[in-house]
Protein backbone atom coordinates (compact mmCIF):
# COMPACT_ATOMS: atom_id res chain seq x y z
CA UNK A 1 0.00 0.00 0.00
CA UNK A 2 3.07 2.05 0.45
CA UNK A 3 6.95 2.41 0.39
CA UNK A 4 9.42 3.57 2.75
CA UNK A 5 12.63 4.94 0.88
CA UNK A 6 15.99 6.59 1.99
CA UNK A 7 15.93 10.42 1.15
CA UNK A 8 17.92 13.48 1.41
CA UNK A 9 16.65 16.68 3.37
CA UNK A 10 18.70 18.89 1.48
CA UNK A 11 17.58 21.84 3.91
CA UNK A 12 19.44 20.31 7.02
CA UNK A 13 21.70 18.01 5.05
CA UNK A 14 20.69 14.28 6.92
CA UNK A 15 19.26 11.30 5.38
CA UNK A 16 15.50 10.95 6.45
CA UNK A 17 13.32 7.65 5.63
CA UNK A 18 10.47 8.72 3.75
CA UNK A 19 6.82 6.98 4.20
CA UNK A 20 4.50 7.41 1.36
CA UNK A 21 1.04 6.35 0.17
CA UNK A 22 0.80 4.74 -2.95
CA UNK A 23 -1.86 6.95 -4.77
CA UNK A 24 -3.62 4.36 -6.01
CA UNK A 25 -4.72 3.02 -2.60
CA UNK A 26 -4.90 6.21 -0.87
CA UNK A 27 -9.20 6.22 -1.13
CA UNK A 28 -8.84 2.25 -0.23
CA UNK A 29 -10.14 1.21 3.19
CA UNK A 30 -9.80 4.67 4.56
CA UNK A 31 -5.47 4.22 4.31
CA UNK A 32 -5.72 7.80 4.16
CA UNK A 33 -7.26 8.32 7.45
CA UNK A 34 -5.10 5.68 8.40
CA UNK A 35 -1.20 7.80 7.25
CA UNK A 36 -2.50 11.34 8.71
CA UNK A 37 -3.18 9.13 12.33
CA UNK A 38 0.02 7.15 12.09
CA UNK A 39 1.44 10.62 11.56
CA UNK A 40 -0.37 12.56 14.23
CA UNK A 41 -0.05 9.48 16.41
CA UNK A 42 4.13 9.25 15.91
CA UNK A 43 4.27 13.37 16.59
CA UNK A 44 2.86 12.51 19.96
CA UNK A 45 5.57 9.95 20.91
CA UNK A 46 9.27 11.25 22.41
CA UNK A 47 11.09 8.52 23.18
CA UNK A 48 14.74 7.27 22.40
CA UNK A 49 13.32 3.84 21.15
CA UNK A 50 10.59 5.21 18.94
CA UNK A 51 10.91 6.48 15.59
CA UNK A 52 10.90 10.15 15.39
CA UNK A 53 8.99 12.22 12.76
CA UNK A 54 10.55 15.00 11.20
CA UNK A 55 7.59 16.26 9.06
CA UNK A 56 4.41 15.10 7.64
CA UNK A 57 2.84 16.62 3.88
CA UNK A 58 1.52 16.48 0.40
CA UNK A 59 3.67 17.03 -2.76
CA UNK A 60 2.63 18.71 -5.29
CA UNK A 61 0.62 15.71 -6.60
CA UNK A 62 -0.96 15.19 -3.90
CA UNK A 63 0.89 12.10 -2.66
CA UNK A 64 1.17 12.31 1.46
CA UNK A 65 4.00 11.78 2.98
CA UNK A 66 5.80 11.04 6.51
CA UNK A 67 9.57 12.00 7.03
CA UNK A 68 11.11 10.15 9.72
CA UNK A 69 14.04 9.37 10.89
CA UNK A 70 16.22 7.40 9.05
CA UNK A 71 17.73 4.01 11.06
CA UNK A 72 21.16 2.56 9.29
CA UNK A 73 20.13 -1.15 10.51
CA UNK A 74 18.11 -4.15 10.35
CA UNK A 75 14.72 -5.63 11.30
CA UNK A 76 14.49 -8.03 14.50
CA UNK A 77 12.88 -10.35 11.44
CA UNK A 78 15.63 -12.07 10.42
CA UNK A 79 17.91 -12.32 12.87
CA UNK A 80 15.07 -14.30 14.43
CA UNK A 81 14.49 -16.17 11.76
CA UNK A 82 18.46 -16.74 11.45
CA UNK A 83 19.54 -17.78 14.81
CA UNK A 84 15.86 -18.87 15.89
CA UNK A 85 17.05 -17.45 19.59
CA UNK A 86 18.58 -14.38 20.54
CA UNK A 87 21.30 -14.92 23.57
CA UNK A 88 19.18 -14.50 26.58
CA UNK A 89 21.24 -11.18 27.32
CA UNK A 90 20.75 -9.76 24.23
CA UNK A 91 16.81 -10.79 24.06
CA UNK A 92 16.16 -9.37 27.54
CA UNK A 93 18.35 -5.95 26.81
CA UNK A 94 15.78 -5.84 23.25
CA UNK A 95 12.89 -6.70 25.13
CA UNK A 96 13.27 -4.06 27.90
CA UNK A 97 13.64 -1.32 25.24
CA UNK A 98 10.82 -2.28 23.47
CA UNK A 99 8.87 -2.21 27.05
CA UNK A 100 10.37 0.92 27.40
CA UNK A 101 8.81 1.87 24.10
CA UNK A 102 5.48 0.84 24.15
CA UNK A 103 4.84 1.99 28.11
CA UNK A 104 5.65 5.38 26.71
CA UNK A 105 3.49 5.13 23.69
CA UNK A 106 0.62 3.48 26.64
CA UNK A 107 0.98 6.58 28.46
CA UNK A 108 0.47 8.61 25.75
CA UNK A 109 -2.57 7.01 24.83
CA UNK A 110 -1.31 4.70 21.83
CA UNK A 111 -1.53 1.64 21.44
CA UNK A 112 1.03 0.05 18.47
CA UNK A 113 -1.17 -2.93 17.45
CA UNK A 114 1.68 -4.05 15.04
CA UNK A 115 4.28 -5.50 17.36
CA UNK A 116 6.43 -8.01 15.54
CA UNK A 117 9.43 -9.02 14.71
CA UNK A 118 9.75 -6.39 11.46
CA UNK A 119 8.25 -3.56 13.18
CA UNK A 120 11.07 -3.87 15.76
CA UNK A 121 14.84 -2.17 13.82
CA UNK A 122 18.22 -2.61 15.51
CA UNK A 123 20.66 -0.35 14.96
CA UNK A 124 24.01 0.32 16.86
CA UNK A 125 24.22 3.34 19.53
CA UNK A 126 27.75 3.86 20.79
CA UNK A 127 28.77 0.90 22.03
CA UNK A 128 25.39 -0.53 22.34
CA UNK A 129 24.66 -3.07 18.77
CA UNK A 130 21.49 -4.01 19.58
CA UNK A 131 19.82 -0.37 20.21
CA UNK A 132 15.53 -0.55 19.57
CA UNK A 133 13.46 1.65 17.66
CA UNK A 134 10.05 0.71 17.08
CA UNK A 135 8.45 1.47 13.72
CA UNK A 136 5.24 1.36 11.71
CA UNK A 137 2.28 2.64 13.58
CA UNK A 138 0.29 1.98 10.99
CA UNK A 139 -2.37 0.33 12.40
CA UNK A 140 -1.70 2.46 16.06
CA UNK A 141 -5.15 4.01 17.87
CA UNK A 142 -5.83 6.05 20.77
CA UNK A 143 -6.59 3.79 23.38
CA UNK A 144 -10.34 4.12 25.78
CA UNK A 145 -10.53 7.16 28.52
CA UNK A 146 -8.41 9.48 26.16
CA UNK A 147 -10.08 12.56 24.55
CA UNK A 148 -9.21 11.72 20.77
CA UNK A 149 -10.41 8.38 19.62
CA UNK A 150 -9.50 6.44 16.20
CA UNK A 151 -12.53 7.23 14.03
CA UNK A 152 -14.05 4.37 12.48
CA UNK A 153 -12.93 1.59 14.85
CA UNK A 154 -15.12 -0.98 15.35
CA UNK A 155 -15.89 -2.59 18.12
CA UNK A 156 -14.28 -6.02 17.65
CA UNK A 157 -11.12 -4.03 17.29
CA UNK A 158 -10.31 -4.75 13.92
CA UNK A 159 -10.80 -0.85 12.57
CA UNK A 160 -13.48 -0.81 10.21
CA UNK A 161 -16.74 -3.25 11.05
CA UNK A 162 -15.38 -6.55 9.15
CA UNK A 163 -11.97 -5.16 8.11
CA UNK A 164 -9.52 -7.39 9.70
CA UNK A 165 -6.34 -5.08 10.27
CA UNK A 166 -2.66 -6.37 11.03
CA UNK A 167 -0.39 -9.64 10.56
CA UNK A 168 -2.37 -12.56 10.62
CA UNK A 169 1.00 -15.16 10.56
């Protein structure tokens, strides 16, 4: 439904990752809805293991768009996959930061909905090479008891009445 691609800001001179709808799906299932809430969802979050968004638009032909930060890394996905199990030290350090991450995002009033193995990027932090950041809040809502709510939910928790929403595997 959409790409993520390494970009230049050539104002501040940095590399940015840069989310965008394809335009052809942007009036499908309400993804549209969907990007400007990941985006005002993300601008909510400040936290060293969460990705942080730089800016959030339309070009000029009217494709939307999130800049982010870019990561130099790798998914959790397949170092999982490779070695099946992380160390136990390196698993519980991972863990903890994603903890760390979502309890933030909880008391903030978002709730990921996406956690897995892909969503999850390492990337090294001085001498730390197995430092989180948690990505895609795609399919992210405001939780219950918080004064925004994520339009069009249904009650099952699947978004949309009969839209079933995430990573079934």
């Amino acid at each position: 439904m959409g790409a993520v691609v390494l970009a230049r800001d050539l104002t501040l001179d940095r590399a940015v990752a840069l989310k965008f709808l394809k335009p052809v799906v942007s009036d499908r299932f309400d993804v549209d809805r969907r990007f400007q809430q990941e985006a005002r969802l993300l601008s909510r979050l400040s936290h060293s293991n969460v990705v942080t968004v730089y800016s959030f638009g339309e070009d000029e032909r009217g494709v939307r768009y999130i800049a982010m930060e870019y990561i130099e890394g790798h998914t959790l996905e397949p170092r999982v996959e490779k070695d099946f199990l992380l160390p136990l030290p390196v698993a519980a350090h991972v863990i903890r930061q994603i903890g760390s991450a979502l309890s933030e995002a909880h008391k903030r009033g978002v709730v990921h909905r996406d956690v897995k193995p892909g969503n999850i990027l390492l990337t090294s932090q001085g001498d730390d090479n197995h430092y989180v950041k948690v990505v895609d809040f795609g399919l992210a809502k405001i939780s219950e008891g918080t004064s925004e709510s994520a339009a069009g939910d249904g009650a099952d928790g699947t978004g949309e009445k009969g839209l079933a929403l995430g990573t079934p595997a």
